[in-house]
PDB file of N, CA and C in Angstrom:
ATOM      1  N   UNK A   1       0.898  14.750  16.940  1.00  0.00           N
ATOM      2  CA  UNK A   1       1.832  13.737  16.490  1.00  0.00           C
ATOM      3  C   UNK A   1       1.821  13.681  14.967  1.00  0.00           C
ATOM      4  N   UNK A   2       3.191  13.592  14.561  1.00  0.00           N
ATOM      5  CA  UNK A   2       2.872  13.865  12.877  1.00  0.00           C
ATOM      6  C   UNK A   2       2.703  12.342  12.660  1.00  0.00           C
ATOM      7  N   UNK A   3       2.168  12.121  11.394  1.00  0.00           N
ATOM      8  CA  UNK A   3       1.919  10.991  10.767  1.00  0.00           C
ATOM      9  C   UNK A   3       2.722  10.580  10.101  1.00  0.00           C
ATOM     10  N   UNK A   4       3.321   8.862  10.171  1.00  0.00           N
ATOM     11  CA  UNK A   4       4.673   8.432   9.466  1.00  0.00           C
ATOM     12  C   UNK A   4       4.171   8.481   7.717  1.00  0.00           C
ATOM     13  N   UNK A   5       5.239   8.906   7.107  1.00  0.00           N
ATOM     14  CA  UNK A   5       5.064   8.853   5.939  1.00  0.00           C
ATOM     15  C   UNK A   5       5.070   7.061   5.469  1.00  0.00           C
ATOM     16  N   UNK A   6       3.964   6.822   4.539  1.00  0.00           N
ATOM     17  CA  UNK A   6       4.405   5.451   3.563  1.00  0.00           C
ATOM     18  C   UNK A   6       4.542   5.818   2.653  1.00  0.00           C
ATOM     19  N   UNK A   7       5.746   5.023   1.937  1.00  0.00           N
ATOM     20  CA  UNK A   7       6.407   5.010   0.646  1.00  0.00           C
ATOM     21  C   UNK A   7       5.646   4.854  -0.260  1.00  0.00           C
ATOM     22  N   UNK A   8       4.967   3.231   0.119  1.00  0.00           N
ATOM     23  CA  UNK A   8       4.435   2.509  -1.243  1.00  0.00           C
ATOM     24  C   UNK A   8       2.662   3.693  -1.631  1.00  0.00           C
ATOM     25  N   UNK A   9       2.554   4.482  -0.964  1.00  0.00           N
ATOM     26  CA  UNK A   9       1.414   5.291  -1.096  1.00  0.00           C
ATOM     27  C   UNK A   9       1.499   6.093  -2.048  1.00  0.00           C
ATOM     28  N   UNK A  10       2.771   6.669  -2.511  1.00  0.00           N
ATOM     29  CA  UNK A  10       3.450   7.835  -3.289  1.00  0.00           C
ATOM     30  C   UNK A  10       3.287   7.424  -4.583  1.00  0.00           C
ATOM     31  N   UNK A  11       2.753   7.829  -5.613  1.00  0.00           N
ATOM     32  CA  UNK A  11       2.472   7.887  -6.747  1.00  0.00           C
ATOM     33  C   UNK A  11       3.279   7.095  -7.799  1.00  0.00           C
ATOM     34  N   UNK A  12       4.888   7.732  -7.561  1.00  0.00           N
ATOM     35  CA  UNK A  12       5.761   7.391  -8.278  1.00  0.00           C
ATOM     36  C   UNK A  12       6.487   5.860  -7.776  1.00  0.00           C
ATOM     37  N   UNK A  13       5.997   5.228  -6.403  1.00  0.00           N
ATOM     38  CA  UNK A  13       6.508   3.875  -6.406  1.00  0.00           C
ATOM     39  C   UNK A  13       5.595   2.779  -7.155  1.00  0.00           C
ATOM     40  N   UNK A  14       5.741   2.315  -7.481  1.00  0.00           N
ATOM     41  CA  UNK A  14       5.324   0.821  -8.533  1.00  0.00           C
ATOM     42  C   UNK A  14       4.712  -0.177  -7.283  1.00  0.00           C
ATOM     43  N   UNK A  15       3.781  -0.973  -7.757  1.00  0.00           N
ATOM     44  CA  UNK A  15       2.822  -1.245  -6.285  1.00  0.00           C
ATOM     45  C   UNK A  15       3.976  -2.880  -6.371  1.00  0.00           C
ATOM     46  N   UNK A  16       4.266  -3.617  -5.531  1.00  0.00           N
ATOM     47  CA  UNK A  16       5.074  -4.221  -4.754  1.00  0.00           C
ATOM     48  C   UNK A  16       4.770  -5.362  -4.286  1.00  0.00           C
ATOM     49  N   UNK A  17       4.545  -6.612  -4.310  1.00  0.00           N
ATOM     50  CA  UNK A  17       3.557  -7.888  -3.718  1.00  0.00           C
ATOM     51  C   UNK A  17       4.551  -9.190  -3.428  1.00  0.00           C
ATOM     52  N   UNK A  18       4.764  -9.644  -2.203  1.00  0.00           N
ATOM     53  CA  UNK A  18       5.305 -10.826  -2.105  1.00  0.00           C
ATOM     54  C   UNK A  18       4.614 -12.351  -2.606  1.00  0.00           C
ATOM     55  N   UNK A  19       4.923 -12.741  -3.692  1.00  0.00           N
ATOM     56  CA  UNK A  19       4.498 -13.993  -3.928  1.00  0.00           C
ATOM     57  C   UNK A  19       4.519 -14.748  -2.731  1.00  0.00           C
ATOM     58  N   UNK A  20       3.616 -15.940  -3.123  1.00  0.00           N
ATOM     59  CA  UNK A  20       3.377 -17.138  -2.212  1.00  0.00           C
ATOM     60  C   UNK A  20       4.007 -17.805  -2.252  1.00  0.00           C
ATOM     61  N   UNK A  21       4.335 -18.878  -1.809  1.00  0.00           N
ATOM     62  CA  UNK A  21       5.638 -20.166  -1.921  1.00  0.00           C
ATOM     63  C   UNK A  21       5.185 -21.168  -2.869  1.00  0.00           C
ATOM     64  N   UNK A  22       3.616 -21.028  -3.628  1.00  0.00           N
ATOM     65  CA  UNK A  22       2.920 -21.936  -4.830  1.00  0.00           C
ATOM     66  C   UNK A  22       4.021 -20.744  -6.060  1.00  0.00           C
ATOM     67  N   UNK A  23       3.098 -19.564  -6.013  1.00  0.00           N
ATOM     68  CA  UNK A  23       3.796 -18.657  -6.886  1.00  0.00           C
ATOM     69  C   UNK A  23       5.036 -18.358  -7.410  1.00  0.00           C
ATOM     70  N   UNK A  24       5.717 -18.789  -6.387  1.00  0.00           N
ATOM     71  CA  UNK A  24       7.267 -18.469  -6.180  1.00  0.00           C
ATOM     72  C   UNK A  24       7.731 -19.948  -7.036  1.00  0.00           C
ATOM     73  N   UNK A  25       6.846 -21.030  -6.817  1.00  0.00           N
ATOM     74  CA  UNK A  25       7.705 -21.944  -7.323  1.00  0.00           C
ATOM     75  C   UNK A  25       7.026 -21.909  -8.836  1.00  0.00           C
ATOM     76  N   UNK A  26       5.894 -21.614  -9.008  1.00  0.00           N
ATOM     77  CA  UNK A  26       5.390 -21.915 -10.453  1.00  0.00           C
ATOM     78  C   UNK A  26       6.194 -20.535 -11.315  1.00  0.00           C
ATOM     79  N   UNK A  27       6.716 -19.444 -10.738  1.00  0.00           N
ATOM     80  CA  UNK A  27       7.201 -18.509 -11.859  1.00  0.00           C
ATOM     81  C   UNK A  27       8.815 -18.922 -11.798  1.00  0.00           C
ATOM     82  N   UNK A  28       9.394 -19.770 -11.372  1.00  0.00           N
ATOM     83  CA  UNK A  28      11.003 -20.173 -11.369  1.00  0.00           C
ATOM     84  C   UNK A  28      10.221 -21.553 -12.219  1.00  0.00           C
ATOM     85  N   UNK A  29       9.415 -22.244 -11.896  1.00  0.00           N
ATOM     86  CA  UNK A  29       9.587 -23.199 -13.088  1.00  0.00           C
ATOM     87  C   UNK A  29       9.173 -22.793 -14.882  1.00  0.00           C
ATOM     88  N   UNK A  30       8.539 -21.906 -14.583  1.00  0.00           N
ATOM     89  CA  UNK A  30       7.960 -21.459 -15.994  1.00  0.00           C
ATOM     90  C   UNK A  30       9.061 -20.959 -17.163  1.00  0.00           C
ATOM     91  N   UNK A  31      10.023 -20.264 -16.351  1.00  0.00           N
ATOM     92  CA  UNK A  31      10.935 -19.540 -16.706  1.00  0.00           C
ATOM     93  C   UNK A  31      12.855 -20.600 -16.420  1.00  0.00           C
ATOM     94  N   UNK A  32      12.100 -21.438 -15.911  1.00  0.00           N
ATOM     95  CA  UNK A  32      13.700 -22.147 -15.788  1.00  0.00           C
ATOM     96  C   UNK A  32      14.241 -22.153 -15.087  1.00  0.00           C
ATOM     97  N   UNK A  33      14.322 -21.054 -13.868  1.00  0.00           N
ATOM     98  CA  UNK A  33      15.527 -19.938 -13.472  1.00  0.00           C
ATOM     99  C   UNK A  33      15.388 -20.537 -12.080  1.00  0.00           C
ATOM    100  N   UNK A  34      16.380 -20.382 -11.120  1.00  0.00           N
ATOM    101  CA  UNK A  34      16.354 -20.671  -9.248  1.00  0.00           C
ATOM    102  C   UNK A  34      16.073 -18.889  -9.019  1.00  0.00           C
ATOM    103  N   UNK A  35      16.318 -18.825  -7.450  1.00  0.00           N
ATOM    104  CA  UNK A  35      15.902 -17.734  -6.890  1.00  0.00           C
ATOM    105  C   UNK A  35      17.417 -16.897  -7.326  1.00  0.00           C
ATOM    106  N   UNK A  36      18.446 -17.485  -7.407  1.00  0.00           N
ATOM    107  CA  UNK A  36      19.495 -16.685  -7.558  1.00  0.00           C
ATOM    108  C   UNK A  36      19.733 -16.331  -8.554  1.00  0.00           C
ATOM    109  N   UNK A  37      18.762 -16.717  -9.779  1.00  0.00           N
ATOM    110  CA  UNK A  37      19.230 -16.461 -10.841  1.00  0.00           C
ATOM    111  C   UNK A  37      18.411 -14.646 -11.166  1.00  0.00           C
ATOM    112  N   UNK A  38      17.486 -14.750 -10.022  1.00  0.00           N
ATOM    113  CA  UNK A  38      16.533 -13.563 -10.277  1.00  0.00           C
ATOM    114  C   UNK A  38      17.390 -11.974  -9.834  1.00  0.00           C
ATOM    115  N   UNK A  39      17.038 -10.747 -10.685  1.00  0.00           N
ATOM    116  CA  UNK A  39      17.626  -9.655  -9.875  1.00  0.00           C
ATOM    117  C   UNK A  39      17.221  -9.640  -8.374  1.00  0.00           C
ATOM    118  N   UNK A  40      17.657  -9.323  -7.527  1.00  0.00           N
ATOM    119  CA  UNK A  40      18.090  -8.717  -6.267  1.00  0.00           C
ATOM    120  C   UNK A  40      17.111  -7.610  -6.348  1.00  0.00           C
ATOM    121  N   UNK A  41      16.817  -7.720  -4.564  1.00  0.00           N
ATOM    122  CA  UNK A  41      16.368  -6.424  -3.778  1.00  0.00           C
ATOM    123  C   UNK A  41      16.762  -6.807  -2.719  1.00  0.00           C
ATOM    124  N   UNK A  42      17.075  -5.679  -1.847  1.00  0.00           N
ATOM    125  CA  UNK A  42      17.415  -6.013  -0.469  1.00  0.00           C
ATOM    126  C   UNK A  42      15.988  -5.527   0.446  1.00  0.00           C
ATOM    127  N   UNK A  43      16.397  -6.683   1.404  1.00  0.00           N
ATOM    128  CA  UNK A  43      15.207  -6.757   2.624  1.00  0.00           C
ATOM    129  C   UNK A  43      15.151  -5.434   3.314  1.00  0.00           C
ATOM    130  N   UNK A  44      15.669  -4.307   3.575  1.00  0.00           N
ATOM    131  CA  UNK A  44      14.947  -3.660   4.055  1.00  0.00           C
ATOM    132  C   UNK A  44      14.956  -2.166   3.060  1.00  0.00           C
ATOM    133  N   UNK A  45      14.663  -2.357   1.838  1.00  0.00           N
ATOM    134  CA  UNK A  45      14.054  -1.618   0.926  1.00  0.00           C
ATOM    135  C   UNK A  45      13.252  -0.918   1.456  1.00  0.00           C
ATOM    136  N   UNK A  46      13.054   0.346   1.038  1.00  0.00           N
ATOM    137  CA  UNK A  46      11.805   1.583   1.772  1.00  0.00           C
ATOM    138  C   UNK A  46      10.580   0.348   1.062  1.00  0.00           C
ATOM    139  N   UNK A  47      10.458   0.510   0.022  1.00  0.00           N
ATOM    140  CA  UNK A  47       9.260  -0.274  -1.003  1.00  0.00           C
ATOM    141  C   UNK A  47       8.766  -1.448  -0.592  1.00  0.00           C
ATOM    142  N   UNK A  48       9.542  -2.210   0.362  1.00  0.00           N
ATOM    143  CA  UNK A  48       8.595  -3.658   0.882  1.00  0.00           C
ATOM    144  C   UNK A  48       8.795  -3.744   2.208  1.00  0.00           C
ATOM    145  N   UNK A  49       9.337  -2.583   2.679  1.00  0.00           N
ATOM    146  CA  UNK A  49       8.978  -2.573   4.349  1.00  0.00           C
ATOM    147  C   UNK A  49       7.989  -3.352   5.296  1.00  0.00           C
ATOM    148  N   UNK A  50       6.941  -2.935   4.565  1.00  0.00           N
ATOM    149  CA  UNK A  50       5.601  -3.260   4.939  1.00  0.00           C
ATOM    150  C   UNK A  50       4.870  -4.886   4.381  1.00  0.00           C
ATOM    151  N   UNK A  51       5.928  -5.462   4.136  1.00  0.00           N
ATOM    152  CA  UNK A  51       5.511  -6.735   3.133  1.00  0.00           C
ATOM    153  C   UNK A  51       5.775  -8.066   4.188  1.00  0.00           C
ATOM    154  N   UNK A  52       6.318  -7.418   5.050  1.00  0.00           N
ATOM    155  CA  UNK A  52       6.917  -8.981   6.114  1.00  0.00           C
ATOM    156  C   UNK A  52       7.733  -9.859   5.274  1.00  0.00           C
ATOM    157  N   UNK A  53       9.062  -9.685   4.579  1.00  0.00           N
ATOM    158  CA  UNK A  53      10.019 -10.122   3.497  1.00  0.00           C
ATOM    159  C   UNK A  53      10.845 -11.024   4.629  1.00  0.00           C
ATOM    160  N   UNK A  54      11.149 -12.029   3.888  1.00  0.00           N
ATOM    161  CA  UNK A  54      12.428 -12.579   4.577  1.00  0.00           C
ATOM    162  C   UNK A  54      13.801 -13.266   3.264  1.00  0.00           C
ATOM    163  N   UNK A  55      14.886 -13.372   3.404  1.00  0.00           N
ATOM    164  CA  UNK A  55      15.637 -13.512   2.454  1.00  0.00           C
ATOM    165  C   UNK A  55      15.278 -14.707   1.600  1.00  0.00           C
ATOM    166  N   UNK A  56      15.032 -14.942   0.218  1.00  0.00           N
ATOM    167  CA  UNK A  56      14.688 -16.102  -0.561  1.00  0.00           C
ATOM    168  C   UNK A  56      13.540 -15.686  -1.116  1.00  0.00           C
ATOM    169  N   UNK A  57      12.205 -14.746  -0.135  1.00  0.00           N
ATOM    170  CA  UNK A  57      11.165 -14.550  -1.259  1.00  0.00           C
ATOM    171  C   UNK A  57      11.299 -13.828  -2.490  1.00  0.00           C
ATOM    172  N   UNK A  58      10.041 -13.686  -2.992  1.00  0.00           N
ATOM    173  CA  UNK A  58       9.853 -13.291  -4.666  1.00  0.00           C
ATOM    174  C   UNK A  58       8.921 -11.729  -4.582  1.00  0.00           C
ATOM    175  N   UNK A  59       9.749 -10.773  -4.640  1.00  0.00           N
ATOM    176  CA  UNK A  59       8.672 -10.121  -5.303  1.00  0.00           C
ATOM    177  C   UNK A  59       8.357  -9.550  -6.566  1.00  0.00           C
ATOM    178  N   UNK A  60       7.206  -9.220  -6.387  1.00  0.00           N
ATOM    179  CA  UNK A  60       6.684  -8.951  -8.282  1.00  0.00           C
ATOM    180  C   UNK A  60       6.299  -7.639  -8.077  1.00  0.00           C
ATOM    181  N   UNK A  61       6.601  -6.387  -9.076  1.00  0.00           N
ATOM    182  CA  UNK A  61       7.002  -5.293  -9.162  1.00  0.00           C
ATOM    183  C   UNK A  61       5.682  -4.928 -10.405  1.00  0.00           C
ATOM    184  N   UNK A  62       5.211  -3.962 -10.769  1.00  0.00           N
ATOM    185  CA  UNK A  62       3.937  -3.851 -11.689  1.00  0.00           C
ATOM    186  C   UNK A  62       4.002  -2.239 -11.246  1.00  0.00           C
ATOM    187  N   UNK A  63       4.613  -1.801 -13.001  1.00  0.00           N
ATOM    188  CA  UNK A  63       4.904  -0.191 -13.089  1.00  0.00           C
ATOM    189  C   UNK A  63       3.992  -0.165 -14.586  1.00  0.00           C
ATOM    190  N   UNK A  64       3.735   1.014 -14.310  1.00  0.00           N
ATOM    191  CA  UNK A  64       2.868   1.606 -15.758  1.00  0.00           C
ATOM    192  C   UNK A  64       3.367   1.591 -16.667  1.00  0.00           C
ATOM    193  N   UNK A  65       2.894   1.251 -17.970  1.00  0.00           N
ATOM    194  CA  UNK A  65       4.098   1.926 -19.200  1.00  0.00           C
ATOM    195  C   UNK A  65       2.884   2.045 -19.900  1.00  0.00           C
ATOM    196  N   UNK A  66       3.416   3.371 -21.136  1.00  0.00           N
ATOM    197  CA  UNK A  66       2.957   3.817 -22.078  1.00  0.00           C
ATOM    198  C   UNK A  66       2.446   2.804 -23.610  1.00  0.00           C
ATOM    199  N   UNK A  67       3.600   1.928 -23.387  1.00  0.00           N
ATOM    200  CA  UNK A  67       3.490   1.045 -24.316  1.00  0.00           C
ATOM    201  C   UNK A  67       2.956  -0.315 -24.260  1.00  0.00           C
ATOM    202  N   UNK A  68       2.723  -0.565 -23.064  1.00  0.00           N
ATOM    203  CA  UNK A  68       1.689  -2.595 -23.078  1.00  0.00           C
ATOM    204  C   UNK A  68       0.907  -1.871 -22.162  1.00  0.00           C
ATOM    205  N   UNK A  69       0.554  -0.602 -21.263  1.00  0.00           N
ATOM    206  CA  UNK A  69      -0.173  -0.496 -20.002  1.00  0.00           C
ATOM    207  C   UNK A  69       0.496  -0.957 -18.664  1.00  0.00           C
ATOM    208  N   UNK A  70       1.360  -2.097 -18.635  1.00  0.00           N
ATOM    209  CA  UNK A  70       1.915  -2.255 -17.894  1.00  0.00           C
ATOM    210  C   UNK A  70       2.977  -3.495 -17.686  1.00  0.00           C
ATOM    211  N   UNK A  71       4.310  -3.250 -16.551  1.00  0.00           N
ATOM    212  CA  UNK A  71       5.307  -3.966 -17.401  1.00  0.00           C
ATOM    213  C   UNK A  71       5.714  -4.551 -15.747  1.00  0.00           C
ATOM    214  N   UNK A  72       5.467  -5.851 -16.389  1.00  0.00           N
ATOM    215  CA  UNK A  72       5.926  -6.756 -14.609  1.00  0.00           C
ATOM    216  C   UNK A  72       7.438  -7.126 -14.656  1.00  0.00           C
ATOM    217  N   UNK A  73       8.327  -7.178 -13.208  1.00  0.00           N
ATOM    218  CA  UNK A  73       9.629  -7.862 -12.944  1.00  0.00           C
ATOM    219  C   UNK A  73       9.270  -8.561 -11.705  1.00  0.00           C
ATOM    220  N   UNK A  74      10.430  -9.189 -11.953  1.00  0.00           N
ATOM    221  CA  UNK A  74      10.056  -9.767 -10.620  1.00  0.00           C
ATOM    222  C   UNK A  74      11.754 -10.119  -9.343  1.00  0.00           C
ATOM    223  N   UNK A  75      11.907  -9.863  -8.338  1.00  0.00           N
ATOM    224  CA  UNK A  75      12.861  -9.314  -7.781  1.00  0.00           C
ATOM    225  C   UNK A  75      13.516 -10.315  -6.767  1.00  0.00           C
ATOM    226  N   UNK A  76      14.496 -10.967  -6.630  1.00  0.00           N
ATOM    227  CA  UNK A  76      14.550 -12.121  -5.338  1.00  0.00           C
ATOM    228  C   UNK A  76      15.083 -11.327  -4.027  1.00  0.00           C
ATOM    229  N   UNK A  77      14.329 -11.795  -2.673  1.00  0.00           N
ATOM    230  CA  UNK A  77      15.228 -10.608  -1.946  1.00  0.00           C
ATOM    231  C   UNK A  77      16.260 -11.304  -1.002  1.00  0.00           C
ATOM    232  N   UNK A  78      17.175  -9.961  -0.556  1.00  0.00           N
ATOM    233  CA  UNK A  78      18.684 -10.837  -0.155  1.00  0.00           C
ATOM    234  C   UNK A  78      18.983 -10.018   0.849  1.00  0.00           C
ATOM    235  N   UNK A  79      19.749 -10.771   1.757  1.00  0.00           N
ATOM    236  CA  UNK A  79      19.999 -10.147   3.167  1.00  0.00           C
ATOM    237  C   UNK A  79      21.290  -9.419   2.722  1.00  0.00           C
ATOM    238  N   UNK A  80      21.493  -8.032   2.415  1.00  0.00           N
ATOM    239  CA  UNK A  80      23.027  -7.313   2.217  1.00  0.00           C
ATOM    240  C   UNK A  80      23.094  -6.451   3.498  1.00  0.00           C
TER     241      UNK A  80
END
């Protein structure tokens, strides 16, 4: 039986984390913003498959960079 490939395992995806509903509300108040004001991901993204997402959460995105070490976004997700 072959083995299913995971995405988030692959080098080149950026590691992927659903905030908590504390989290979710302390980074929309910090910043001002509602959930709609945040970029978009859609719920069944290869990248948060595995996250148990439902439309309204937050996720936070953490990719490498050359220049700070590393550079956070953060993504609202939406039923399309």
């Amino acid at each position: 039986m072959k083995k299913k490939f995971e995405i988030s395992e692959h080098r080149l995806v950026p590691k992927h984390t659903k905030l908590s509903d504390k989290e979710k509300e302390e980074l929309l108040a910090a910043y001002q913003i509602t959930n709609k004001e945040l970029p978009k991901i859609k719920k069944n993204d290869p990248a948060i498959s595995s996250l148990e997402v439902k439309e309204g959460d937050v996720i936070k995105i953490v990719r490498p960079s050359l220049t700070s070490g590393e550079s956070t976004f953060y993504r609202g997700v939406v039923n399309v």
